[in-house]
C-alpha atoms as a PDB file:
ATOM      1  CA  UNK A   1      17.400 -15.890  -3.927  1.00  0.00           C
ATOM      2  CA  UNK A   2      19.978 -13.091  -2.591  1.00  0.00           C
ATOM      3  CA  UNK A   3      19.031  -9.797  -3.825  1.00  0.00           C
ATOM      4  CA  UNK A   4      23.095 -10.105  -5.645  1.00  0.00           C
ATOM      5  CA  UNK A   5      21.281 -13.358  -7.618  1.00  0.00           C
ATOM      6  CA  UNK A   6      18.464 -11.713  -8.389  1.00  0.00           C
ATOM      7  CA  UNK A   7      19.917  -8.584  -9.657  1.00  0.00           C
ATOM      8  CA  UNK A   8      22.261 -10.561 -12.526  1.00  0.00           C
ATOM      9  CA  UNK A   9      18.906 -12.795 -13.164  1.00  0.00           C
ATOM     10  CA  UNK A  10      17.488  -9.307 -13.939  1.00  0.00           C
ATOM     11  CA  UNK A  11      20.281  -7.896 -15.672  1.00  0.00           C
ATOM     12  CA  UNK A  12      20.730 -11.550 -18.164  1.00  0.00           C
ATOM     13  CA  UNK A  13      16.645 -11.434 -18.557  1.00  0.00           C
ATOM     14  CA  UNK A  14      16.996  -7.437 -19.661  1.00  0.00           C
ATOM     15  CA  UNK A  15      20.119  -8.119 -21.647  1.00  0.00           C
ATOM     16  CA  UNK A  16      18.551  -9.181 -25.162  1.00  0.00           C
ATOM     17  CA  UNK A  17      16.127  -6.008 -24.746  1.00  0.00           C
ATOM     18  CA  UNK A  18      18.380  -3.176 -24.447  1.00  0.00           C
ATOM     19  CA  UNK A  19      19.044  -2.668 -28.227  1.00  0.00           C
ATOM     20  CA  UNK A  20      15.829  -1.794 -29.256  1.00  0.00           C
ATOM     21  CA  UNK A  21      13.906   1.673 -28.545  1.00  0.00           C
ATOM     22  CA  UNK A  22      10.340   0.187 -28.006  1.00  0.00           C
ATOM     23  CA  UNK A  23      11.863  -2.489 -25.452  1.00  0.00           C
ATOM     24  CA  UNK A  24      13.110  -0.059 -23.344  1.00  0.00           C
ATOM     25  CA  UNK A  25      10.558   2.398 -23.669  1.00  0.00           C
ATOM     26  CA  UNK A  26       8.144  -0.597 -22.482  1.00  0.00           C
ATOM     27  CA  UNK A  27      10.157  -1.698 -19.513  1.00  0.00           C
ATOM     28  CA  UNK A  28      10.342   2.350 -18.561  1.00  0.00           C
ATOM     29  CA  UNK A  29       6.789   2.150 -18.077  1.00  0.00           C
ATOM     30  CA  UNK A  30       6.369  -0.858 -16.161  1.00  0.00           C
ATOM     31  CA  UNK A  31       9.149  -0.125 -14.201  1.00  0.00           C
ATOM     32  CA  UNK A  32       7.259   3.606 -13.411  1.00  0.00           C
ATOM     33  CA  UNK A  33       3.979   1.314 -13.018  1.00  0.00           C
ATOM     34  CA  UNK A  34       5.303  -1.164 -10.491  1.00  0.00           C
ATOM     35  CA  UNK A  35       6.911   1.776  -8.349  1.00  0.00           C
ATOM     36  CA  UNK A  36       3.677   4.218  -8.861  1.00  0.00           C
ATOM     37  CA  UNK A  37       1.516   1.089  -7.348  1.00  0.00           C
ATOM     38  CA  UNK A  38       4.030   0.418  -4.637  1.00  0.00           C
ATOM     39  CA  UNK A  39       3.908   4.304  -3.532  1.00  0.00           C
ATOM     40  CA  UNK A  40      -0.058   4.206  -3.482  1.00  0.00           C
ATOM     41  CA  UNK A  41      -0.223   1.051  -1.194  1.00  0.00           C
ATOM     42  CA  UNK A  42       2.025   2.505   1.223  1.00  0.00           C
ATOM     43  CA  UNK A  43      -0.005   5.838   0.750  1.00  0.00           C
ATOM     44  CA  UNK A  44      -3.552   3.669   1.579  1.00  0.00           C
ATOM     45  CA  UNK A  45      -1.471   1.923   3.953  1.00  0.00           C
ATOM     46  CA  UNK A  46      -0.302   5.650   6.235  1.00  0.00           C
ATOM     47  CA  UNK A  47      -3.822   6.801   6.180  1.00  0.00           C
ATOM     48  CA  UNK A  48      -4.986   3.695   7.292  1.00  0.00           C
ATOM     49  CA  UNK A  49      -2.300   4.135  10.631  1.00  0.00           C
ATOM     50  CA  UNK A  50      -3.627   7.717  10.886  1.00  0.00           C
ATOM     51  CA  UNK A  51      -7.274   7.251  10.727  1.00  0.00           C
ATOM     52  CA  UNK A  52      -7.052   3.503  13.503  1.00  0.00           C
ATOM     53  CA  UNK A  53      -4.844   6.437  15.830  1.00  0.00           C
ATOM     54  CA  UNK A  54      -7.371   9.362  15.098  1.00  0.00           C
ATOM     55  CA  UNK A  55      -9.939   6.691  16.877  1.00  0.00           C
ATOM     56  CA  UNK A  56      -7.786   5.872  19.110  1.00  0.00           C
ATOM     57  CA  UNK A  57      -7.939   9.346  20.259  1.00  0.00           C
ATOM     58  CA  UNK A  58     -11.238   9.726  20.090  1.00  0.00           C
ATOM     59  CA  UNK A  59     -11.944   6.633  21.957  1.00  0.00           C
ATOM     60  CA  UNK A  60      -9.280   7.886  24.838  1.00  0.00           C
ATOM     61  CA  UNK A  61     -11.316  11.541  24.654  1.00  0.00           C
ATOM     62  CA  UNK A  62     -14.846   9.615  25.012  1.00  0.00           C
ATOM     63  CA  UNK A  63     -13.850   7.645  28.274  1.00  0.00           C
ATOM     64  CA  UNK A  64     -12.952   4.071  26.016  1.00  0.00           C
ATOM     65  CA  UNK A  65      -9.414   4.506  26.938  1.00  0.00           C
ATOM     66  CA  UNK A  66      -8.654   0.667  27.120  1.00  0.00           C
ATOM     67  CA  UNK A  67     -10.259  -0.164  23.454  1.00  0.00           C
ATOM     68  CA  UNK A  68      -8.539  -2.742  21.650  1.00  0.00           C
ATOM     69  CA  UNK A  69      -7.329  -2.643  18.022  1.00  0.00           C
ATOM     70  CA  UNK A  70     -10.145  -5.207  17.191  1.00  0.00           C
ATOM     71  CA  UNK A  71     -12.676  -3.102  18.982  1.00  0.00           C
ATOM     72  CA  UNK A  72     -11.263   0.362  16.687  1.00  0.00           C
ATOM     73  CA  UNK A  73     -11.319  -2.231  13.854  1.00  0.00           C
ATOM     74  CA  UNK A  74     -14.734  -3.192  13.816  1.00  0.00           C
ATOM     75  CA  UNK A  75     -15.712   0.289  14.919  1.00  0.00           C
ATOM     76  CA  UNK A  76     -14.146   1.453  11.397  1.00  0.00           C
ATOM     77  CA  UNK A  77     -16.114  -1.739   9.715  1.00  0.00           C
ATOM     78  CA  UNK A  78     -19.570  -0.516  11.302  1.00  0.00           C
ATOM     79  CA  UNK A  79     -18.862   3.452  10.059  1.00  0.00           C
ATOM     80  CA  UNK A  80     -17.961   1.741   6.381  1.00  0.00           C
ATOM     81  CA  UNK A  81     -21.085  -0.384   6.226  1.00  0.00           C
ATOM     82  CA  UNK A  82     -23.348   2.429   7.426  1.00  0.00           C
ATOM     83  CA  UNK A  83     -21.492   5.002   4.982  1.00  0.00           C
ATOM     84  CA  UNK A  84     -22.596   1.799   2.187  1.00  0.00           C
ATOM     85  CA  UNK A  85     -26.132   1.746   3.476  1.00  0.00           C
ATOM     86  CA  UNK A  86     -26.028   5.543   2.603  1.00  0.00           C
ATOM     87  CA  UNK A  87     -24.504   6.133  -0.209  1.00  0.00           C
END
């Protein structure tokens, strides 16, 4: 569906609701839900970037200049597993 469609599904789905207090105070929520869970996935997802570039660095600064992204990848798997075996 267009995101026009979708918006006047939304809108005749929300319709019946709007009268009553405890309808909309529920849909507040969710609505502050969804968007709170969408802003910590893309939080998890930019320290994810930083921490794959901060080994990329430190690959490039310990001589492994050409390391692929599957190399830094399981490099991060072996420093979680071994951070497991510790903890």
């Amino acid at each position: 569906m267009e995101t026009m469609q979708l918006r006047a599904e939304l809108f005749r789905e929300l319709n019946p609701m709007l009268d009553s207090d405890e309808m909309l105070r529920k849909m507040i929520a969710y609505v502050r839900s969804l968007f709170a869970a969408q802003q910590q996935e893309q939080q998890s997802a930019q320290k994810a970037r930083q921490a794959i570039e901060a080994m990329r660095l430190q690959s490039e600064q310990n001589g492994n200049a050409d390391m692929t992204l599957d190399e830094i990848n399981e490099e991060i798997r072996q420093a979680r597993a071994a951070r497991k075996g510790t903890v």
